[in-house]
Protein backbone atom coordinates (compact mmCIF):
# COMPACT_ATOMS: atom_id res chain seq x y z
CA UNK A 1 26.92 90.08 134.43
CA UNK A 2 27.05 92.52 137.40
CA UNK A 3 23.68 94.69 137.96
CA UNK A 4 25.33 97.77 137.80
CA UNK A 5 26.40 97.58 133.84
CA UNK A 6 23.23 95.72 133.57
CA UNK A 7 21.29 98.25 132.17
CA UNK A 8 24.73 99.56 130.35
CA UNK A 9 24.94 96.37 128.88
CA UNK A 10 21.56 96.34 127.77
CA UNK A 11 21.46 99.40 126.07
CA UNK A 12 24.50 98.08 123.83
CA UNK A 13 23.02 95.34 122.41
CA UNK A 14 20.33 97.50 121.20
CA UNK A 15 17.60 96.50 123.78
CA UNK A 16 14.51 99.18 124.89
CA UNK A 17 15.84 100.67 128.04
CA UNK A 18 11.96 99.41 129.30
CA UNK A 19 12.87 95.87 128.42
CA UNK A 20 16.34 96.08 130.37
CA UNK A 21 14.74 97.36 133.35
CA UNK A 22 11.50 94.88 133.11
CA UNK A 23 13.97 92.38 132.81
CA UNK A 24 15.32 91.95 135.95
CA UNK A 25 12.82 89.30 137.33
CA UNK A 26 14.57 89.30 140.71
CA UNK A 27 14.64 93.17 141.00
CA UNK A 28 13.44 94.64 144.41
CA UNK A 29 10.37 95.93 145.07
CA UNK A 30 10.57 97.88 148.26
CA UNK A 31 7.39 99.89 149.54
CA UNK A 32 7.88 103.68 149.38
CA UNK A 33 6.47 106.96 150.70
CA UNK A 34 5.03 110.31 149.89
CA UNK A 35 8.42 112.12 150.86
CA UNK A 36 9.94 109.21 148.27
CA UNK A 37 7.68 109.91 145.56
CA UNK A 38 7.68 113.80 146.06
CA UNK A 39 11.75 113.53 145.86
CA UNK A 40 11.79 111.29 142.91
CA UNK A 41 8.94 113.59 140.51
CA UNK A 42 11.16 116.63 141.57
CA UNK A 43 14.51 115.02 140.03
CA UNK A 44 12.23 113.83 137.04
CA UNK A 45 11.21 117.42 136.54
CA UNK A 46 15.11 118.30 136.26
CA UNK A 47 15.59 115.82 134.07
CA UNK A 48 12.51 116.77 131.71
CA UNK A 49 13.52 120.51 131.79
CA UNK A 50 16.73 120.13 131.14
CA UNK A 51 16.85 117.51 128.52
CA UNK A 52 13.70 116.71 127.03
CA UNK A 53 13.93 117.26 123.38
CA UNK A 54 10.69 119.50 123.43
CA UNK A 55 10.62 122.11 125.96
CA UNK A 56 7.40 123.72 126.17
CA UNK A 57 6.53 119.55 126.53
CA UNK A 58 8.50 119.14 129.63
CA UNK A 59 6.94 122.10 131.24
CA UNK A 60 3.83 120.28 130.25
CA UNK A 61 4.57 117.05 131.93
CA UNK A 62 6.16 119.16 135.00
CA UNK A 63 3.13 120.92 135.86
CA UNK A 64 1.00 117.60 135.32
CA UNK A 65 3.50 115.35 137.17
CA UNK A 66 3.67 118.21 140.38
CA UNK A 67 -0.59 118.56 140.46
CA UNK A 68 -0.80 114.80 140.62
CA UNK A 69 1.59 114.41 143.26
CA UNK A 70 0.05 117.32 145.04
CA UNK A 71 -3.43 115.76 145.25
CA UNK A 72 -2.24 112.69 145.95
CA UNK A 73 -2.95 110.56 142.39
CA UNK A 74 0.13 108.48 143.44
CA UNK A 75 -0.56 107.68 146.98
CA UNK A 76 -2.20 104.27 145.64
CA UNK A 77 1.65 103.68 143.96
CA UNK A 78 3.16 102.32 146.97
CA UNK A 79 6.04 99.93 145.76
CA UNK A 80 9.03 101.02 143.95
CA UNK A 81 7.65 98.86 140.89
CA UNK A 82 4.22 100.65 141.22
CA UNK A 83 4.98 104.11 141.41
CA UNK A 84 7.66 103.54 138.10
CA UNK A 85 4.67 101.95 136.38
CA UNK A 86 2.63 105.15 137.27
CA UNK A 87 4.97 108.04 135.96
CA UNK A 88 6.03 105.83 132.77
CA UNK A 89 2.34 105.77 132.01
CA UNK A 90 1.61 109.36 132.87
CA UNK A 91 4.83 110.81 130.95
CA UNK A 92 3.63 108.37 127.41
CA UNK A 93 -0.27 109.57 127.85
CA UNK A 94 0.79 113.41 128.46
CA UNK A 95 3.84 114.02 126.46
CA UNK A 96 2.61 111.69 123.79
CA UNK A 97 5.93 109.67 123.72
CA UNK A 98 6.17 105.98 123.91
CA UNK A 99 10.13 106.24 124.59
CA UNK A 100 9.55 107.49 127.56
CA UNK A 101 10.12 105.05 130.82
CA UNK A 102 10.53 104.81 134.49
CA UNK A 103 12.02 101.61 136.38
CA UNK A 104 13.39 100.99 139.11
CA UNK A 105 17.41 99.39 139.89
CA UNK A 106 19.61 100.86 142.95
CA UNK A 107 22.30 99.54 141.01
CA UNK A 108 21.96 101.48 137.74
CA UNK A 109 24.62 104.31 137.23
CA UNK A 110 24.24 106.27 134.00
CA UNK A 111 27.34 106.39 131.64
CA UNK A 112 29.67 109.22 132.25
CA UNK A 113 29.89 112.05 129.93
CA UNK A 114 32.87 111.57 129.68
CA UNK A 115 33.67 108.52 130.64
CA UNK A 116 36.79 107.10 130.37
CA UNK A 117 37.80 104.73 127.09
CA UNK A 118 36.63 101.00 128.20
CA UNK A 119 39.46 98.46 129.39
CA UNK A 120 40.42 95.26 126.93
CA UNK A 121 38.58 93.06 129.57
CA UNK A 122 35.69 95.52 129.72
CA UNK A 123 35.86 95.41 126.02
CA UNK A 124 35.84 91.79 125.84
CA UNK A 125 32.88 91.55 128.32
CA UNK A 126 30.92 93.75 126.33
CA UNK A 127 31.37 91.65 122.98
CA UNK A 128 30.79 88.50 124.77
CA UNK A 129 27.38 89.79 125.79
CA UNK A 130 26.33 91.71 121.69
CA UNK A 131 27.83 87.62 120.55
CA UNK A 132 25.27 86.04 122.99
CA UNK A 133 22.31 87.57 121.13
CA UNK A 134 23.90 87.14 118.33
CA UNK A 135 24.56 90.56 116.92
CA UNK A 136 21.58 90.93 117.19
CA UNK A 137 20.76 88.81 113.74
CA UNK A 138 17.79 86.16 114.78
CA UNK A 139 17.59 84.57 111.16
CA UNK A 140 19.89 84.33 107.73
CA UNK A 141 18.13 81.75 105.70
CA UNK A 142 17.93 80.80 101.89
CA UNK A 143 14.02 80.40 101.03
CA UNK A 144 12.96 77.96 98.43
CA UNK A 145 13.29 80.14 95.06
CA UNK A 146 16.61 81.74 95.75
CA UNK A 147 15.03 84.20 97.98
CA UNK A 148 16.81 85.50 101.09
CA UNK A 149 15.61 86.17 104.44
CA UNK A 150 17.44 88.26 107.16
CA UNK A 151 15.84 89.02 110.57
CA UNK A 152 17.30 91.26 112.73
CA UNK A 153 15.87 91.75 116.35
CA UNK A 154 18.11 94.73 117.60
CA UNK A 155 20.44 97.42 116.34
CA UNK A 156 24.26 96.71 118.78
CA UNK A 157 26.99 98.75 118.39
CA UNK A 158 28.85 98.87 114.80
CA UNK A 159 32.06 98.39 116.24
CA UNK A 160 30.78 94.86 117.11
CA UNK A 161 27.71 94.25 115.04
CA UNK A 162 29.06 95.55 111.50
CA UNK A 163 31.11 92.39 110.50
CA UNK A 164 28.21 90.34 111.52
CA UNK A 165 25.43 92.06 108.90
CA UNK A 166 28.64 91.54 106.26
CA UNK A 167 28.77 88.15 106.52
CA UNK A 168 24.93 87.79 106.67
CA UNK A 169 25.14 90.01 103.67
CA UNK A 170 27.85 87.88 102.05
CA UNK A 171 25.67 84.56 103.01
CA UNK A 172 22.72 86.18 100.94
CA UNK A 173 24.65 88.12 98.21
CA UNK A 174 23.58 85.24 95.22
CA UNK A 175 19.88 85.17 96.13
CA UNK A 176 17.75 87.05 93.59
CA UNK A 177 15.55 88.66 95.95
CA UNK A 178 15.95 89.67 99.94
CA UNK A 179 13.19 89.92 102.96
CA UNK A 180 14.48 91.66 105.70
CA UNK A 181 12.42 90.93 109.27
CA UNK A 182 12.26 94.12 111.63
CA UNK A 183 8.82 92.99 112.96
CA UNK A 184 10.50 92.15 116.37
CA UNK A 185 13.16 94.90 116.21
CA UNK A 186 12.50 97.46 119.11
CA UNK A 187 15.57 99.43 118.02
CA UNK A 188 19.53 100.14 118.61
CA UNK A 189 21.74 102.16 116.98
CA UNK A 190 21.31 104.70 114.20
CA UNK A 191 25.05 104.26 112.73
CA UNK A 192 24.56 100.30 112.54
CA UNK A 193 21.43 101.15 110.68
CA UNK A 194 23.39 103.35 108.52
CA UNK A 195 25.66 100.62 108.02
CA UNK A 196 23.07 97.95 107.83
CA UNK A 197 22.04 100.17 104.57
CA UNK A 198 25.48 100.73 103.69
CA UNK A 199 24.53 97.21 101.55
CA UNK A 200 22.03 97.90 99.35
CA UNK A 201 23.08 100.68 97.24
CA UNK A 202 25.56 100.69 94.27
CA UNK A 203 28.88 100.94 95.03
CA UNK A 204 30.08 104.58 94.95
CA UNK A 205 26.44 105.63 95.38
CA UNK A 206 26.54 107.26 99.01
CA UNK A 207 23.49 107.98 100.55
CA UNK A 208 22.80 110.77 103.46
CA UNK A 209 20.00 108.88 105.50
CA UNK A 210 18.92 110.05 108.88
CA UNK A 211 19.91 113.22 111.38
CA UNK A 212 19.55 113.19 114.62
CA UNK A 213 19.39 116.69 116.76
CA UNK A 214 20.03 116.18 120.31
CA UNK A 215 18.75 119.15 122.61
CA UNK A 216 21.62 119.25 125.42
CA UNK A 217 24.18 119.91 123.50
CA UNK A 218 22.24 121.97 120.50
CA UNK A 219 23.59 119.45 118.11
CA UNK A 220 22.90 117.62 114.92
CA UNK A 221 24.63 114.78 113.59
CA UNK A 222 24.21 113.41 110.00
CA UNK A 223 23.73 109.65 109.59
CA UNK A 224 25.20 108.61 105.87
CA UNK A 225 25.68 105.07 104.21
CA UNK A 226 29.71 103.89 105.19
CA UNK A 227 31.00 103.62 101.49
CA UNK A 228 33.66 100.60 102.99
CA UNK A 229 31.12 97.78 102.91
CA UNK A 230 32.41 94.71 100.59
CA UNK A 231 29.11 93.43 99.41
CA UNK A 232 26.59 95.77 97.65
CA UNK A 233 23.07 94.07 97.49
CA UNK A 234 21.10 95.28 94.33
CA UNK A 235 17.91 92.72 93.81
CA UNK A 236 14.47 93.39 95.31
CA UNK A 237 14.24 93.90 99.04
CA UNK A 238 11.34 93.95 101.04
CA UNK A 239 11.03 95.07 104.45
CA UNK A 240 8.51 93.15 106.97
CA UNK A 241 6.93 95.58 109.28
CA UNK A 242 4.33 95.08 112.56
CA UNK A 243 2.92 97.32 115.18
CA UNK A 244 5.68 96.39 117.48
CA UNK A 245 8.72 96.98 115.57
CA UNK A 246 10.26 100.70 117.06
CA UNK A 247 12.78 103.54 117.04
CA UNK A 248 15.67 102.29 115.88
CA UNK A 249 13.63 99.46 113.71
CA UNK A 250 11.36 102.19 112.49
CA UNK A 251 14.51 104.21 111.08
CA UNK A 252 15.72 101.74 109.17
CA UNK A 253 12.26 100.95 108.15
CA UNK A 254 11.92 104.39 106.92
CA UNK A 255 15.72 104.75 105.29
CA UNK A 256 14.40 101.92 103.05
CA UNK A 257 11.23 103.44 101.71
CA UNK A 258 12.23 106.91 101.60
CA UNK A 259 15.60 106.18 99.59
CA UNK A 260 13.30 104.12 97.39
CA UNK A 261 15.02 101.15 98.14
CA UNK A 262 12.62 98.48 99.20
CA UNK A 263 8.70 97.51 99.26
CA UNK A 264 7.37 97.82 103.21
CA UNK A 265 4.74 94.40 104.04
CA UNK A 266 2.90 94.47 107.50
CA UNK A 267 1.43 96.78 109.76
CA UNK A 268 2.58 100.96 111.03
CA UNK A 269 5.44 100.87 112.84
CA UNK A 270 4.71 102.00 116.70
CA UNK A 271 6.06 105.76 116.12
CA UNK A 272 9.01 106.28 118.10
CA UNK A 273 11.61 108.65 116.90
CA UNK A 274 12.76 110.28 119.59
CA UNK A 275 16.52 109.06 120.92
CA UNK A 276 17.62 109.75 124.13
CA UNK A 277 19.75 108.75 127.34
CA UNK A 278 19.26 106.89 130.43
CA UNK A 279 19.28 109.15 133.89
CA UNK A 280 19.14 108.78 137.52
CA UNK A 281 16.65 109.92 139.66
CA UNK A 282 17.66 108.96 143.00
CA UNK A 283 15.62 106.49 145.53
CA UNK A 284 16.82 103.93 142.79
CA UNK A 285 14.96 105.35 140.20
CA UNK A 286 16.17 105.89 136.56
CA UNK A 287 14.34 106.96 133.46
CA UNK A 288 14.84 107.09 129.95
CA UNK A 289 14.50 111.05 129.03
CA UNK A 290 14.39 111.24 125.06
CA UNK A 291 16.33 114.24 124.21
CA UNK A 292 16.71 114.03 120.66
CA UNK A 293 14.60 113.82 117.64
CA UNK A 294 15.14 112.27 114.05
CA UNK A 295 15.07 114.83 111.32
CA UNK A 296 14.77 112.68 107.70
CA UNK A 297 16.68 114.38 104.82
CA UNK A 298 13.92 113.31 102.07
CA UNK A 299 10.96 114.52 103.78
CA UNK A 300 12.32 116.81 106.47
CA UNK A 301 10.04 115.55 109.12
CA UNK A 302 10.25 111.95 111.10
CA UNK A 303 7.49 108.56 112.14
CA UNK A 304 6.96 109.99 116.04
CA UNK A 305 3.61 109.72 116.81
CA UNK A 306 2.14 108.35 113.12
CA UNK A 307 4.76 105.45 112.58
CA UNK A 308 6.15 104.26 109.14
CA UNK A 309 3.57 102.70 106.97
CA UNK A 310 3.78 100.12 104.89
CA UNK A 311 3.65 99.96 101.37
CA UNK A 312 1.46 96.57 101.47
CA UNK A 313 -0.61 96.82 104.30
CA UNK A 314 -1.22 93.46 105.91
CA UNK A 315 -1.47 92.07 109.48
CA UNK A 316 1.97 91.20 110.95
CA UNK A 317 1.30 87.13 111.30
CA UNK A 318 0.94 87.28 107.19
CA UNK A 319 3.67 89.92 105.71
CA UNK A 320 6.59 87.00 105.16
CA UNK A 321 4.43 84.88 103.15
CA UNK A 322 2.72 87.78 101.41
CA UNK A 323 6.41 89.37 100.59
CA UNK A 324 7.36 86.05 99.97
CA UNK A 325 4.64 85.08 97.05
CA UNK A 326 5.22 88.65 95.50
CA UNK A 327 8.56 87.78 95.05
CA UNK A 328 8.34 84.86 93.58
CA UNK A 329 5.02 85.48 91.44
CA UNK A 330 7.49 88.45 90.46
CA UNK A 331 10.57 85.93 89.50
CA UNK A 332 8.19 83.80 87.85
CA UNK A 333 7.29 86.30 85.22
CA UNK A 334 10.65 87.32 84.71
CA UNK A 335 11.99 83.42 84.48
CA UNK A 336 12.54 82.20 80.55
CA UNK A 337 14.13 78.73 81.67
CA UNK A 338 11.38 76.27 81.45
CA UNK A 339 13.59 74.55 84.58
CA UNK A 340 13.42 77.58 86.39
CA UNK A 341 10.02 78.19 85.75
CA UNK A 342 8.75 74.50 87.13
CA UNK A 343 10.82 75.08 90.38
CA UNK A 344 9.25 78.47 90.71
CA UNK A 345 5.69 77.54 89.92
CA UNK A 346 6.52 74.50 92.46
CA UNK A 347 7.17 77.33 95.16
CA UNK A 348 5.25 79.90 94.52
CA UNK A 349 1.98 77.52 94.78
CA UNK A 350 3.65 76.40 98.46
CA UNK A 351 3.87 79.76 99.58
CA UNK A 352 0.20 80.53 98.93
CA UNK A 353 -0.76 77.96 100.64
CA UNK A 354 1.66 78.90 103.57
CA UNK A 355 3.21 75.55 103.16
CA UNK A 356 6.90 74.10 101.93
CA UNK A 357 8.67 71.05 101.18
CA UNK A 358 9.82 68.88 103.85
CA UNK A 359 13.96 68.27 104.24
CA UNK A 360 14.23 64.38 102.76
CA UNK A 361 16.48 62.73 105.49
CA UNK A 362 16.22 59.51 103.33
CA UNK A 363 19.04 58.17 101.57
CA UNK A 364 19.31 58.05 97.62
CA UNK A 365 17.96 55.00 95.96
């Protein structure tokens, strides 16, 4: 893949805009200058006034970002890599948002407002590249006591990710309880969220989950459950949780609890719900300027700044096993076979002890 849809690209699989640019292990690292650095802050102040979800904010981190460059804070910041390290720091500490970011890529063209409709091979390229992660779906796995387990690292685009959490959903439809992994999810895309949920609700039963207002065009778009979905997932589901899971992670963290639709296990999310859009700067700079904000229907407020929390608090490293044991202990007391109830006792007392049984590779006797 090219540089220049590089960070395009990365964006579509779901990836932080931070981890596309950081990425690049190769990328240049040129030394700049004051009249660099003064250039660069002024087209970031644009950018922030213009876009920034919050506006008295952006006048906020203006005037910082201005007096620092004034008295020379960044003169230390002498590489391209330095000086975006710098400003992504100063924009998260002042304006209190950890979507912000700064990075450096000559190469990096934003996407067109309106840009025109991709090509087949354009198309193709960008499904080749969602397919090599994926679809963004680490793990589908049956668990010893019928209990599924789903982990999905990033939210793609539905268009190409949708069929993919189907057939992960079909995969897992006959277990009698689900864990869904977002500990490593650092976000995506709120309508394959929506979708994602689409699953676990009663056929007929549509759900209005998430809006998103986005300052430049004074808009806000509703974010509902797609009523088309084959497979509609009604047993148990709980949601793993840690400090690093994010944004688009977070939302679907927060769909499930506030529908009432699954226990959260693990740690607060990291308490970004701010969307936004990739912009350049000039000098080879970009940055990621949130400019919208998620507005939840249930409790008319978001997870920026305090993050979702969990319904079981525990550290990260532990919430599968601890979802995992309620589940079964849960099972267990439901179970009336005395089959059933062996197999389950059998599991349950490897899951406390973190353990499982082996595959047997040896043949029958």
């Amino acid at each position: 893949m090219n540089k220049i849809c590089f960070l395009t690209a990365s964006l579509l699989l779901g990836l932080s805009f931070a981890g596309a640019l950081h990425a690049q292990d190769k990328q240049p690292n040129p030394a700049i200058g004051n009249a660099e650095r003064k250039a660069v802050i002024e087209s970031l102040a644009r950018q922030l006034q213009a876009n920034y979800v919050f506006p008295d904010v952006a006048k906020q981190l203006t005037t910082a970002l201005e007096s620092k460059q004034a008295k020379g804070d960044y003169a230390s910041a002498n590489t391209a890599d330095s000086f975006a390290k710098a400003l992504t720091q100063d924009l998260r500490d002042i304006g209190k948002d950890g979507h912000f970011v700064v990075g450096y890529d000559p190469d990096f063209h934003p996407p067109a407002a309106h840009a025109a409709v991709p090509g087949k091979a354009e198309l193709a390229q960008q499904r080749q590249e969602v397919a090599s992660f994926s679809f963004g779906i680490q793990r589908v796995e049956r668990l010893p006591g019928n209990v599924g387990y789903l982990e999905i690292r990033q939210f793609g685009p539905t268009a190409m990710v949708g069929a993919a959490y189907s057939s992960a959903m079909t995969i897992l439809a006959g277990t009698d309880a689900l864990i869904i992994d977002l500990r490593r999810n650092g976000g995506g895309e709120p309508n394959s969220v929506a979708y994602l949920l689409s699953h676990f609700f009663v056929e007929g039963d549509e759900r209005h989950l998430n809006d998103i207002y986005t300052r430049p065009d004074n808009t806000t778009r509703q974010y509902w459950t797609n009523p088309s979905v084959g497979v509609h997932y009604t047993k148990p589901v709980y949601v793993l949780t840690s400090a690093r899971t994010f944004s688009g992670g977070e939302e679907c963290a927060y769909d499930f609890q506030t529908q009432k639709r699954a226990t959260l296990v693990g740690e607060t999310t990291g308490g970004g719900a701010n969307p936004g859009d990739p912009v350049a700067l000039g000098h080879g700079f970009a940055a990621f300027i949130p400019n919208g904000r998620a507005i939840n229907p249930v409790t008319h407020t978001n997870w920026e700044h305090v993050g979702v929390k969990p319904d079981i608090a525990v550290a990260a490293a532990k919430a599968q096993q601890t979802a995992y044991v309620a589940i079964l202990d849960t099972l267990l007391s439901n179970a009336t076979d005395a089959d059933q109830r062996e197999e389950l006792k059998h599991d349950l007392a490897n899951a406390e002890k973190g353990e499982s049984d082996p595959p047997n590779y040896l043949p029958p006797r």
